[in-house]
Every structure is written in structure tokens, then in C-alpha cells.
C-alpha atoms as a PDB file:
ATOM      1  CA  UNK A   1       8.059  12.137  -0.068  1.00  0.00           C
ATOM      2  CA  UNK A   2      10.040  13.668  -3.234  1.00  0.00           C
ATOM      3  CA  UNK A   3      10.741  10.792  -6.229  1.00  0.00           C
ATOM      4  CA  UNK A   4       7.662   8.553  -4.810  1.00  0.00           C
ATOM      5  CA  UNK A   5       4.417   9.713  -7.168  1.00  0.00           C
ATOM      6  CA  UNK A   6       3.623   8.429 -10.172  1.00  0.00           C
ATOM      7  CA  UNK A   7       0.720   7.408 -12.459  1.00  0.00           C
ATOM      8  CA  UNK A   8       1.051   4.181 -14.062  1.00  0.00           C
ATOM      9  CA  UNK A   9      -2.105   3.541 -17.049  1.00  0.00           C
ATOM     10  CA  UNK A  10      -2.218  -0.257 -18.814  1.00  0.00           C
ATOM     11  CA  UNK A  11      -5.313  -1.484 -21.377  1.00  0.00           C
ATOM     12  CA  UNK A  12      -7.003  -4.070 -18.718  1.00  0.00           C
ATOM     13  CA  UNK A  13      -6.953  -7.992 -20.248  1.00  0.00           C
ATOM     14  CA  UNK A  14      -8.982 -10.611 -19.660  1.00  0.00           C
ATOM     15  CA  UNK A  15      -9.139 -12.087 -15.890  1.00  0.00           C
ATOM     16  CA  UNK A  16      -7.162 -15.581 -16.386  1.00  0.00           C
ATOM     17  CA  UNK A  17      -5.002 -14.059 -19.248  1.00  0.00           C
ATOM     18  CA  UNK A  18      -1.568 -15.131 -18.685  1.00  0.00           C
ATOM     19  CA  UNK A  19      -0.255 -11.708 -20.706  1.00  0.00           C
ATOM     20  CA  UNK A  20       0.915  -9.023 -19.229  1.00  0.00           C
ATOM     21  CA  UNK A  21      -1.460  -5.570 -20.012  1.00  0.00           C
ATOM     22  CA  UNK A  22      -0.276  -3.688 -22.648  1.00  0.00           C
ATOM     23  CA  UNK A  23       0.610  -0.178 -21.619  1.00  0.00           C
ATOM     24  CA  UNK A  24      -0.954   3.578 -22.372  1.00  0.00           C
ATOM     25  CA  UNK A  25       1.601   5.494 -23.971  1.00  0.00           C
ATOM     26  CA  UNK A  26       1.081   9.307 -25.049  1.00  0.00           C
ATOM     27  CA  UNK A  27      -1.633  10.301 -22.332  1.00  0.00           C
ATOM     28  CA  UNK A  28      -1.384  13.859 -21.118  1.00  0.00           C
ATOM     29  CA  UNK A  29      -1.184  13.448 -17.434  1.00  0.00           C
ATOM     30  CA  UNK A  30      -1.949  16.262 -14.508  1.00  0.00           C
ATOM     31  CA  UNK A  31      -2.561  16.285 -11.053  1.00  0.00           C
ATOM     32  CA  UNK A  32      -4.621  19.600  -9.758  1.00  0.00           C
ATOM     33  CA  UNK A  33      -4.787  20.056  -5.824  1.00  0.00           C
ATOM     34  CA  UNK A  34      -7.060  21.703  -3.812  1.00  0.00           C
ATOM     35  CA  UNK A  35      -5.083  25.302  -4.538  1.00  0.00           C
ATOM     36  CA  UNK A  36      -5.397  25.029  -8.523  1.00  0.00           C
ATOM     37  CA  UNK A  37      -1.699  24.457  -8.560  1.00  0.00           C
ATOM     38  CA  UNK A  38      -1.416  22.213 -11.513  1.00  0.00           C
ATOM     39  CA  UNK A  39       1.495  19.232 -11.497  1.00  0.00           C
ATOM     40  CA  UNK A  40       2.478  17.889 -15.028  1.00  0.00           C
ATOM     41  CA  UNK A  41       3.062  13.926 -15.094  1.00  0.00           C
ATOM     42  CA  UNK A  42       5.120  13.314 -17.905  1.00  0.00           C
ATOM     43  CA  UNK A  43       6.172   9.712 -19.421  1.00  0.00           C
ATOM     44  CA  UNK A  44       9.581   8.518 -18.574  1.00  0.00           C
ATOM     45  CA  UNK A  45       8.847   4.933 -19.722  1.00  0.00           C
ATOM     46  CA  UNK A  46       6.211   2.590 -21.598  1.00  0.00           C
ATOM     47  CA  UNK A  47       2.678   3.688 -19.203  1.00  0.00           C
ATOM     48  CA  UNK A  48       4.802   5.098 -15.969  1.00  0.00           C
ATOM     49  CA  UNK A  49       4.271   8.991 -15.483  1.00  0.00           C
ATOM     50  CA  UNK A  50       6.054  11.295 -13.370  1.00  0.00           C
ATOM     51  CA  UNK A  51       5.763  14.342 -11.914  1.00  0.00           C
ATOM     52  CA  UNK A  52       8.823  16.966 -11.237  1.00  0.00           C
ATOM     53  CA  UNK A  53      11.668  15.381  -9.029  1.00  0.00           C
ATOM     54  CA  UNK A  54      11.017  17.848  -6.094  1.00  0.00           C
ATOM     55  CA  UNK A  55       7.028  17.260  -6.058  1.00  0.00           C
ATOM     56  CA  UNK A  56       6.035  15.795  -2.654  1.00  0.00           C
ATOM     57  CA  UNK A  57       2.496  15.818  -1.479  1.00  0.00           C
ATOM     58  CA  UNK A  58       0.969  17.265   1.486  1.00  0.00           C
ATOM     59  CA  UNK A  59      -1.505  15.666   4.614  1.00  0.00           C
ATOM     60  CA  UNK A  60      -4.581  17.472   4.140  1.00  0.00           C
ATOM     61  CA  UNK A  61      -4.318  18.211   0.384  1.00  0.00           C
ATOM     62  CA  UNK A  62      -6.827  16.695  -2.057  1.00  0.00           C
ATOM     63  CA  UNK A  63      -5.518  16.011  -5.035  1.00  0.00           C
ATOM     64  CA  UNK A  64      -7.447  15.553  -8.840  1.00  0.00           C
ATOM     65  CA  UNK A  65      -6.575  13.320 -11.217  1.00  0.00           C
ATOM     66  CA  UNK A  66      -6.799  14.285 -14.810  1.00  0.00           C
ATOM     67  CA  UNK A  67      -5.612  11.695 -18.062  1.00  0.00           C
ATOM     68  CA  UNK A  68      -6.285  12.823 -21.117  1.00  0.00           C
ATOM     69  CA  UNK A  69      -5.802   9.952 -24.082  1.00  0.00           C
ATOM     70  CA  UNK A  70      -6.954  10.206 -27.708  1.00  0.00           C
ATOM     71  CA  UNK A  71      -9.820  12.201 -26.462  1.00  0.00           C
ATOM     72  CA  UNK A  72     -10.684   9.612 -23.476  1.00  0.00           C
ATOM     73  CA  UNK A  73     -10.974  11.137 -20.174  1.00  0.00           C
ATOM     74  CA  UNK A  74     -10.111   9.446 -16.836  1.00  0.00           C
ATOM     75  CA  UNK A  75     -10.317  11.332 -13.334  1.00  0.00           C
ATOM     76  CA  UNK A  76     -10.435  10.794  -9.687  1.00  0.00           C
ATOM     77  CA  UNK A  77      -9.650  12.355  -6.767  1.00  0.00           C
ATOM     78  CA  UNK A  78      -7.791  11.727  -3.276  1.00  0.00           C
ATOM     79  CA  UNK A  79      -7.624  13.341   0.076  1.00  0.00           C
ATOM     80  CA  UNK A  80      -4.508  12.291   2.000  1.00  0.00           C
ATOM     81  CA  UNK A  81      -4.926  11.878   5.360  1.00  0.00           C
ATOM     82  CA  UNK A  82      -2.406  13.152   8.027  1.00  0.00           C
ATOM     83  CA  UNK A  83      -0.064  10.178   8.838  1.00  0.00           C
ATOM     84  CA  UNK A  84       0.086   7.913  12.204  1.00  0.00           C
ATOM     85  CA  UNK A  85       3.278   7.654  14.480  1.00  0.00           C
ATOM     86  CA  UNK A  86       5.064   4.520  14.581  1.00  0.00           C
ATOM     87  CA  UNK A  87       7.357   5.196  17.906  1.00  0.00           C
ATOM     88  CA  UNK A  88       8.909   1.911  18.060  1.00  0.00           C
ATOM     89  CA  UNK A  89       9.538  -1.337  16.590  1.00  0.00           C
ATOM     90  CA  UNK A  90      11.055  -4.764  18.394  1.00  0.00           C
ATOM     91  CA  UNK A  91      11.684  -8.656  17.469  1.00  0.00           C
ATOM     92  CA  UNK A  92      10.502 -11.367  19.602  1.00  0.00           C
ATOM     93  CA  UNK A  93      11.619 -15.056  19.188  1.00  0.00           C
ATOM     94  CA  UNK A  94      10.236 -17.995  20.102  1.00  0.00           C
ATOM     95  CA  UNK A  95      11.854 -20.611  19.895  1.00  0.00           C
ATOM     96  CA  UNK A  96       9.435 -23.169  20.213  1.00  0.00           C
ATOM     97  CA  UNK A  97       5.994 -24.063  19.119  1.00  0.00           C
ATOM     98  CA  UNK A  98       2.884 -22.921  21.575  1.00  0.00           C
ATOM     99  CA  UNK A  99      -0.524 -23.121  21.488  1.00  0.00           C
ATOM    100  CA  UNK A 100      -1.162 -19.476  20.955  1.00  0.00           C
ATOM    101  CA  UNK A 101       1.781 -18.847  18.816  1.00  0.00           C
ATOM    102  CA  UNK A 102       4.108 -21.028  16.584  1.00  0.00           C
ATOM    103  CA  UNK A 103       8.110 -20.766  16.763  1.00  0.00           C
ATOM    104  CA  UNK A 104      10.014 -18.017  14.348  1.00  0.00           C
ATOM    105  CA  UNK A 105      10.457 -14.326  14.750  1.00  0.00           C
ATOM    106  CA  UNK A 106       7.112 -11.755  15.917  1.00  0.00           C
ATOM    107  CA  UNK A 107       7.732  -7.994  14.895  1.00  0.00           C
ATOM    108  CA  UNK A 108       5.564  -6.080  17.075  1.00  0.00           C
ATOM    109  CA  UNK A 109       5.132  -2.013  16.733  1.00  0.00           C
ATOM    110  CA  UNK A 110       3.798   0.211  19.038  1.00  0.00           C
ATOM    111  CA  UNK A 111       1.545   2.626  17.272  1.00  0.00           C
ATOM    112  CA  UNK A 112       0.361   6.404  17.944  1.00  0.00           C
ATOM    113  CA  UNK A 113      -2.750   7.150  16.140  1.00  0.00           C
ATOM    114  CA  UNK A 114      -2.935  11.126  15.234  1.00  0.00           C
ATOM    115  CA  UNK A 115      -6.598  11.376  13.847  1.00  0.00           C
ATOM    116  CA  UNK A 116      -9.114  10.615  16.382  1.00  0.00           C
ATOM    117  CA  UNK A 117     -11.373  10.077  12.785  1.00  0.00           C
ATOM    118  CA  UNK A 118     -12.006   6.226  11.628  1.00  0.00           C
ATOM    119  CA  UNK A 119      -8.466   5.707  10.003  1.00  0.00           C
ATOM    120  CA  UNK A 120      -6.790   3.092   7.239  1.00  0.00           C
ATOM    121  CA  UNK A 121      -3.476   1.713   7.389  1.00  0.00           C
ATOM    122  CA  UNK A 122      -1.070  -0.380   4.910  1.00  0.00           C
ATOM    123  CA  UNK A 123       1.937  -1.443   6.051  1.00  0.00           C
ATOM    124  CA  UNK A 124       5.171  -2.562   4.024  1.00  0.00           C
ATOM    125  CA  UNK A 125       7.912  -4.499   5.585  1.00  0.00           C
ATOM    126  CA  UNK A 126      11.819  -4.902   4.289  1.00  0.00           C
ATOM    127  CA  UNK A 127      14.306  -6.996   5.409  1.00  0.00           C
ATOM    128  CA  UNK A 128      18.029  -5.505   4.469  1.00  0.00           C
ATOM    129  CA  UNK A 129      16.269  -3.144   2.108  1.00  0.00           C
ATOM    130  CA  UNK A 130      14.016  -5.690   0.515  1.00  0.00           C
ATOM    131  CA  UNK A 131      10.004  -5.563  -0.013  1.00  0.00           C
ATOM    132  CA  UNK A 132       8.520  -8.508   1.046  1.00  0.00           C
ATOM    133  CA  UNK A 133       5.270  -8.059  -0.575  1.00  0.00           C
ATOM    134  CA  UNK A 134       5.385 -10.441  -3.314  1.00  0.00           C
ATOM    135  CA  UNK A 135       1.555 -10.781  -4.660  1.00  0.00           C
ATOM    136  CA  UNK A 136      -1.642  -9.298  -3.513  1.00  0.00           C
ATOM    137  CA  UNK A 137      -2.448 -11.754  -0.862  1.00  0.00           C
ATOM    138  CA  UNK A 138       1.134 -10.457   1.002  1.00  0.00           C
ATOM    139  CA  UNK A 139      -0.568  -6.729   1.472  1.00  0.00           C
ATOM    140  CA  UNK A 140      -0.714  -5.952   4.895  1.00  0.00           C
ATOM    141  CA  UNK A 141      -3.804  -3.778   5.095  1.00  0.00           C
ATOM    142  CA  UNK A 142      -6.223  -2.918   9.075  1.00  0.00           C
ATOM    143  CA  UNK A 143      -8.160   0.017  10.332  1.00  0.00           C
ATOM    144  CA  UNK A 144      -8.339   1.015  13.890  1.00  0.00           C
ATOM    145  CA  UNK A 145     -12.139  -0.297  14.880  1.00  0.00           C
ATOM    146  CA  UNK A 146     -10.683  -1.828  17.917  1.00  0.00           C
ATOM    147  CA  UNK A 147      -8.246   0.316  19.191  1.00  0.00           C
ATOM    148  CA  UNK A 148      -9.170   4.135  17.858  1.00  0.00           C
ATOM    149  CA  UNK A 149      -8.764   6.419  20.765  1.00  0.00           C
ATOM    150  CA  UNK A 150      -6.500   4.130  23.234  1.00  0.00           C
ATOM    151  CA  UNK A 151      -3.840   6.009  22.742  1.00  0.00           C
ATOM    152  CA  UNK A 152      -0.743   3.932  22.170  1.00  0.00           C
ATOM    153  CA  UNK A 153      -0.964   0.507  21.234  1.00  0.00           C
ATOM    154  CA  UNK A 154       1.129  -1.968  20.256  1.00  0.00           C
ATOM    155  CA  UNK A 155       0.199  -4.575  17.536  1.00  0.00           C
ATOM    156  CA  UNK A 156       1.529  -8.019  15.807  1.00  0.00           C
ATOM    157  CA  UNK A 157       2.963  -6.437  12.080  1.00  0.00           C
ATOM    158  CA  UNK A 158       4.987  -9.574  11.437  1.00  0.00           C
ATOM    159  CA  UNK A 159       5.921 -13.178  11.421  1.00  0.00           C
ATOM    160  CA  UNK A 160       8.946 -15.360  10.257  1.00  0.00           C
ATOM    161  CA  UNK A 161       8.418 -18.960  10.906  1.00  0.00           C
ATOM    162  CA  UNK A 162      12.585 -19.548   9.973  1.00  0.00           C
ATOM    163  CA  UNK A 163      11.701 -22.942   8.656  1.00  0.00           C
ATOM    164  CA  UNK A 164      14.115 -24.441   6.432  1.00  0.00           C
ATOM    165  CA  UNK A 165      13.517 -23.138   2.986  1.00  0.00           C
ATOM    166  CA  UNK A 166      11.312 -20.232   3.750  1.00  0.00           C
ATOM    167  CA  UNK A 167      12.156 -17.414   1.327  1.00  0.00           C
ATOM    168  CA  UNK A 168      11.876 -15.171   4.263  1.00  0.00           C
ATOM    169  CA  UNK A 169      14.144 -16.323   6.816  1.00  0.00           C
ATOM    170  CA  UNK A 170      15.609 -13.751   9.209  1.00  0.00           C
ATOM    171  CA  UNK A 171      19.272 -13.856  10.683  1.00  0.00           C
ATOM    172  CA  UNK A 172      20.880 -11.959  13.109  1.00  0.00           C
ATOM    173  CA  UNK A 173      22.054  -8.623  12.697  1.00  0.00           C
ATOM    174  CA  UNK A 174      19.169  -8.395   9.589  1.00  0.00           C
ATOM    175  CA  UNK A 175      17.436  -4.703   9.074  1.00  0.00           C
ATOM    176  CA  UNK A 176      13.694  -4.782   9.518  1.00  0.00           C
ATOM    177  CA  UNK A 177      12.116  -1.896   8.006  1.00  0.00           C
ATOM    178  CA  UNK A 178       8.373  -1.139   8.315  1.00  0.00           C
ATOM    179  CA  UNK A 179       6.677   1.846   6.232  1.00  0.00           C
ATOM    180  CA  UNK A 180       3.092   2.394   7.618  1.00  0.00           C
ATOM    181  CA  UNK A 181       0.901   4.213   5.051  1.00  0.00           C
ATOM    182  CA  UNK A 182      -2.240   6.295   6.383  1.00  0.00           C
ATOM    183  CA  UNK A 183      -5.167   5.970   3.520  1.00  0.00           C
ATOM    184  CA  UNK A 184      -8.420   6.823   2.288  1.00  0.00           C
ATOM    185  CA  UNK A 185     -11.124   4.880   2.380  1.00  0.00           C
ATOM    186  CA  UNK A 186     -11.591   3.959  -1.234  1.00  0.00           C
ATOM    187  CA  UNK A 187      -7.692   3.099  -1.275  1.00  0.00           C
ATOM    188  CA  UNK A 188      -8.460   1.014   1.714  1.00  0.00           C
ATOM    189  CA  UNK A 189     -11.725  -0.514   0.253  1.00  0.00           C
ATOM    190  CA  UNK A 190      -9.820  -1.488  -3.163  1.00  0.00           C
ATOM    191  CA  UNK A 191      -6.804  -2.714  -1.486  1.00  0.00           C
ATOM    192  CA  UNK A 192      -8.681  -5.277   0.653  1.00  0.00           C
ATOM    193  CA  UNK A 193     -10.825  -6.059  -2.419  1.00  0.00           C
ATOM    194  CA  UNK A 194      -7.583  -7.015  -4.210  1.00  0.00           C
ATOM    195  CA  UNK A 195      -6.059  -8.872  -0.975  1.00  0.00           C
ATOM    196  CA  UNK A 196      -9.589 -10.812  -1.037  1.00  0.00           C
ATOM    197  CA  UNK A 197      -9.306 -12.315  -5.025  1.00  0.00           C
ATOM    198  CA  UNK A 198      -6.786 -14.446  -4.900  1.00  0.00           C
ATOM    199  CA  UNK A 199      -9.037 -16.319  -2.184  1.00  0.00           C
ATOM    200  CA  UNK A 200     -12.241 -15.884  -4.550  1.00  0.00           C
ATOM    201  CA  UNK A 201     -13.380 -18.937  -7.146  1.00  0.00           C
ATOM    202  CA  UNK A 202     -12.644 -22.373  -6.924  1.00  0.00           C
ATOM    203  CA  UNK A 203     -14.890 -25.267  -6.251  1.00  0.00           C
ATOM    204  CA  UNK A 204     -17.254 -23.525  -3.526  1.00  0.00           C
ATOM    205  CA  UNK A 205     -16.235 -19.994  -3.801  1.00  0.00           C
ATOM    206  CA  UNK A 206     -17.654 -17.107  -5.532  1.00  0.00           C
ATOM    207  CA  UNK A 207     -16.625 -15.666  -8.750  1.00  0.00           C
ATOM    208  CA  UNK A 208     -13.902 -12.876  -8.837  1.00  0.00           C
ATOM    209  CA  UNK A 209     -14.772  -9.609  -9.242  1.00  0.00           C
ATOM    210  CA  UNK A 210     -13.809  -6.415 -10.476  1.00  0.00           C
ATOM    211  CA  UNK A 211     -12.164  -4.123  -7.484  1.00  0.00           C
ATOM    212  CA  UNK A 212     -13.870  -1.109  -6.292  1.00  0.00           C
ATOM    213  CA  UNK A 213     -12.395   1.561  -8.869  1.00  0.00           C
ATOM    214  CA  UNK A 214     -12.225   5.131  -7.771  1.00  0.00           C
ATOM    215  CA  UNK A 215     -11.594   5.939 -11.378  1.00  0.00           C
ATOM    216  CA  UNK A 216     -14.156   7.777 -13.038  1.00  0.00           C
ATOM    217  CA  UNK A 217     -14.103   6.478 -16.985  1.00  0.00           C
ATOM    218  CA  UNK A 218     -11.954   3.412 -16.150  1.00  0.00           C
ATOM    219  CA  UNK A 219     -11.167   0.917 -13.537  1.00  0.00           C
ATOM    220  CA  UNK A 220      -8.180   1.456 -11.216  1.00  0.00           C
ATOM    221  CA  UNK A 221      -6.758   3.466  -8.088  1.00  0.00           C
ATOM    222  CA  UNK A 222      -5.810   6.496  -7.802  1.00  0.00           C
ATOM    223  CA  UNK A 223      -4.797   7.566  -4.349  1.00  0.00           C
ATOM    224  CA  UNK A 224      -2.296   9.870  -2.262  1.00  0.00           C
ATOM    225  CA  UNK A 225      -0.823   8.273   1.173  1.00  0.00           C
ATOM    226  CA  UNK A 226       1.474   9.778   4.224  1.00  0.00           C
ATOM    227  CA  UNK A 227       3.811   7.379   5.612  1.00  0.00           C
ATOM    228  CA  UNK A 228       6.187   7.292   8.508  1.00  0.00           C
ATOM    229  CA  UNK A 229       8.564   4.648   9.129  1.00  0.00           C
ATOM    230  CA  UNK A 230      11.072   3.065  11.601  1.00  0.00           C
ATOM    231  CA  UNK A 231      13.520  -0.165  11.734  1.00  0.00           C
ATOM    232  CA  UNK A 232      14.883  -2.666  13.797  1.00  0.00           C
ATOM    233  CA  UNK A 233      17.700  -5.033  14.076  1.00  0.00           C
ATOM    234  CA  UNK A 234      17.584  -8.630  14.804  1.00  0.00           C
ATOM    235  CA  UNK A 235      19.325  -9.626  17.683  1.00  0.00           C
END
């Protein structure tokens, strides 16, 4: 969609630095597709790059990633997939605790999957226009393994327990919005990689590690996603 690309470069710091990574200002920026038609990314603040305000990307298009910056080179490149259907979204309550599920609010989605290919998802979910995707554990990432080729299926995207003092508690007549993103496969790979960290270390665990970079001269993501969406309201 037009106003949604951008290409955002930062120095990488250490792992358990509390600082924030300082930015890459001055880069030339350019995205090629598969057509030679060149986009120009320019910087509109400290690191974020954008492209022209009516540039929206295509399913089917592979895109090349070119950042030029005192003399360094960085590219990549990403194919981006034709998107899934959502065709509908509802809320379930329940209003007391079960066995198989707990009490609170289940969003379930029915979903129509276009490529009869392996295929990578990431959904986002808003509530009255909100993200609730607050750190990499929150990213809501699956493939379709168990369910490629059944045609429509619906699936569990969502759960508000409504306990007192969750940040996430849902009212009536709230706006559920879910956006679900088609990916790559290195996308997918990196985003469960960084879903997975927060879990790594500690007394027994292993060591973090550095995500699966598609970047080619640096470490990072680069990647180019279709998305549908649809809402619901509580009721």
C-alpha cells in the first residue's frame, strides 16, 4: 500500500547495551525491481528512508535493495508473495474458565489461502486503532504446514484474558482490526528467530544469537509483504 515502505539503517550495539543504536544518516538509498525501474529512498529523518508518496509494491515483484554509505555497500533482495484472503473475523467469550480454554475474549478468523505453494504469515492486531505488538515476543508469526490446501479454515488469532489490570482489556463496542501479512521465507525465518531471543539465555538456556540476516554486507531484514485486512466489533 502507498505511504507504507521504508528503509530504516542503525550502527548495531552491543547485545545487553541498554542504548539505543545510533542511526545511518547520509546513505544513498534505492530499490530496483525486477523491471529495472529504479525507486529513490530518500531521508526524511535521523536513519528512516522513504520512497515517493505514491510508490506501492506489487505481488509477484522482486525487489533489490541497494545502500550506498561512505563507500560501504549493503544489498538484498525480496520477492513478495501474492497475499491470502481473510473473509471474516468474529469474537467469542467465555465467560468462565475450562479445561481447554481459560475465560476472556477468542478472535477467531477464517482464512482463504491463495498460493497452493508452502506460505508465511504475520499477523498484526489493533484494538480502536491501536498495535498491540509491544516487543518481539508479541509477533504473531505461522505457516500453513497443517492446513495448506483445505481450503478455508478458520484459526485462533487472538486472546484477551480481561483480567483486572491487563493492558489489553477489551470492552464492548471496541474495533478489532487484524492485518495478515503474506512473507518470504527469510522474512519468516528472521522473524521467528527474533520472536525466539527473548526466550534464549538464562540459567539452562542457550546463548542468544544473531538473527538470520538477509542482508548481504550487514545484518538486518530487508523484505516486501502483501497484506489484506478485516475488523470486528465486540459485542
Amino acid at each position: 500500500m502507498a505511504g507504507e515502505s521504508y528503509v530504516k539503517l542503525s550502527y548495531t550495539s552491543p547485545y545487553f547495551s541498554g542504548s539505543t543504536p545510533m542511526p545511518v544518516t547520509n546513505a544513498f538509498v534505492s530499490v530496483k525491481d525486477d523491471s529495472n525501474h529504479v525507486i529513490l529512498f530518500e531521508e526524511r529523518s535521523a536513519g528512516y528512508y522513504l520512497p515517493p508518496a505514491d510508490f506501492s509494491g506489487v505481488p509477484g515483484t522482486t525487489y533489490l535493495l541497494s545502500v550506498d554509505h561512505n563507500g560501504k555497500m549493503l544489498t538484498s533482495q525480496s520477492t513478495m508473495p501474492d497475499s491470502a484472503q481473510l473473509k471474516k473475523l468474529r469474537i467469542e467469550l467465555v465467560a468462565e474458565n475450562y479445561p481447554e480454554k481459560q475465560k476472556g475474549y477468542y478472535l477467531y478468523a477464517t482464512l482463504h489461502d491463495l498460493n497452493p505453494e508452502e506460505n508465511y504469515f504475520k499477523s498484526e492486531h489493533f484494538v480502536n486503532g491501536i498495535r498491540q505488538q509491544k516487543t518481539a515476543k508479541d509477533l504473531q508469526i505461522f505457516d500453513d504446514r497443517f492446513f495448506q490446501g483445505l481450503g478455508d479454515v478458520e484459526a485462533m488469532f487472538g486472546h484477551w484474558r480481561n483480567d483486572e489490570g491487563d493492558d489489553a482489556y477489551l470492552n464492548k463496542g471496541d474495533l478489532i482490526t487484524v492485518r495478515l501479512y503474506t512473507l518470504d521465507k527469510p522474512a519468516f525465518n528472521y522473524l521467528k528467530a527474533l520472536k525466539d531471543t527473548p526466550s534464549q539465555g538464562g540459567l539452562y538456556g542457550k546463548n542468544p544469537a544473531n538473527v538470520p540476516s538477509n542482508i548481504l554486507g550487514g545484518i538486518g531484514l530487508f523484505y516486501s509483504a502483501a497484506y489484506t485486512r478485516s475488523e470486528v466489533t465486540v459485542d
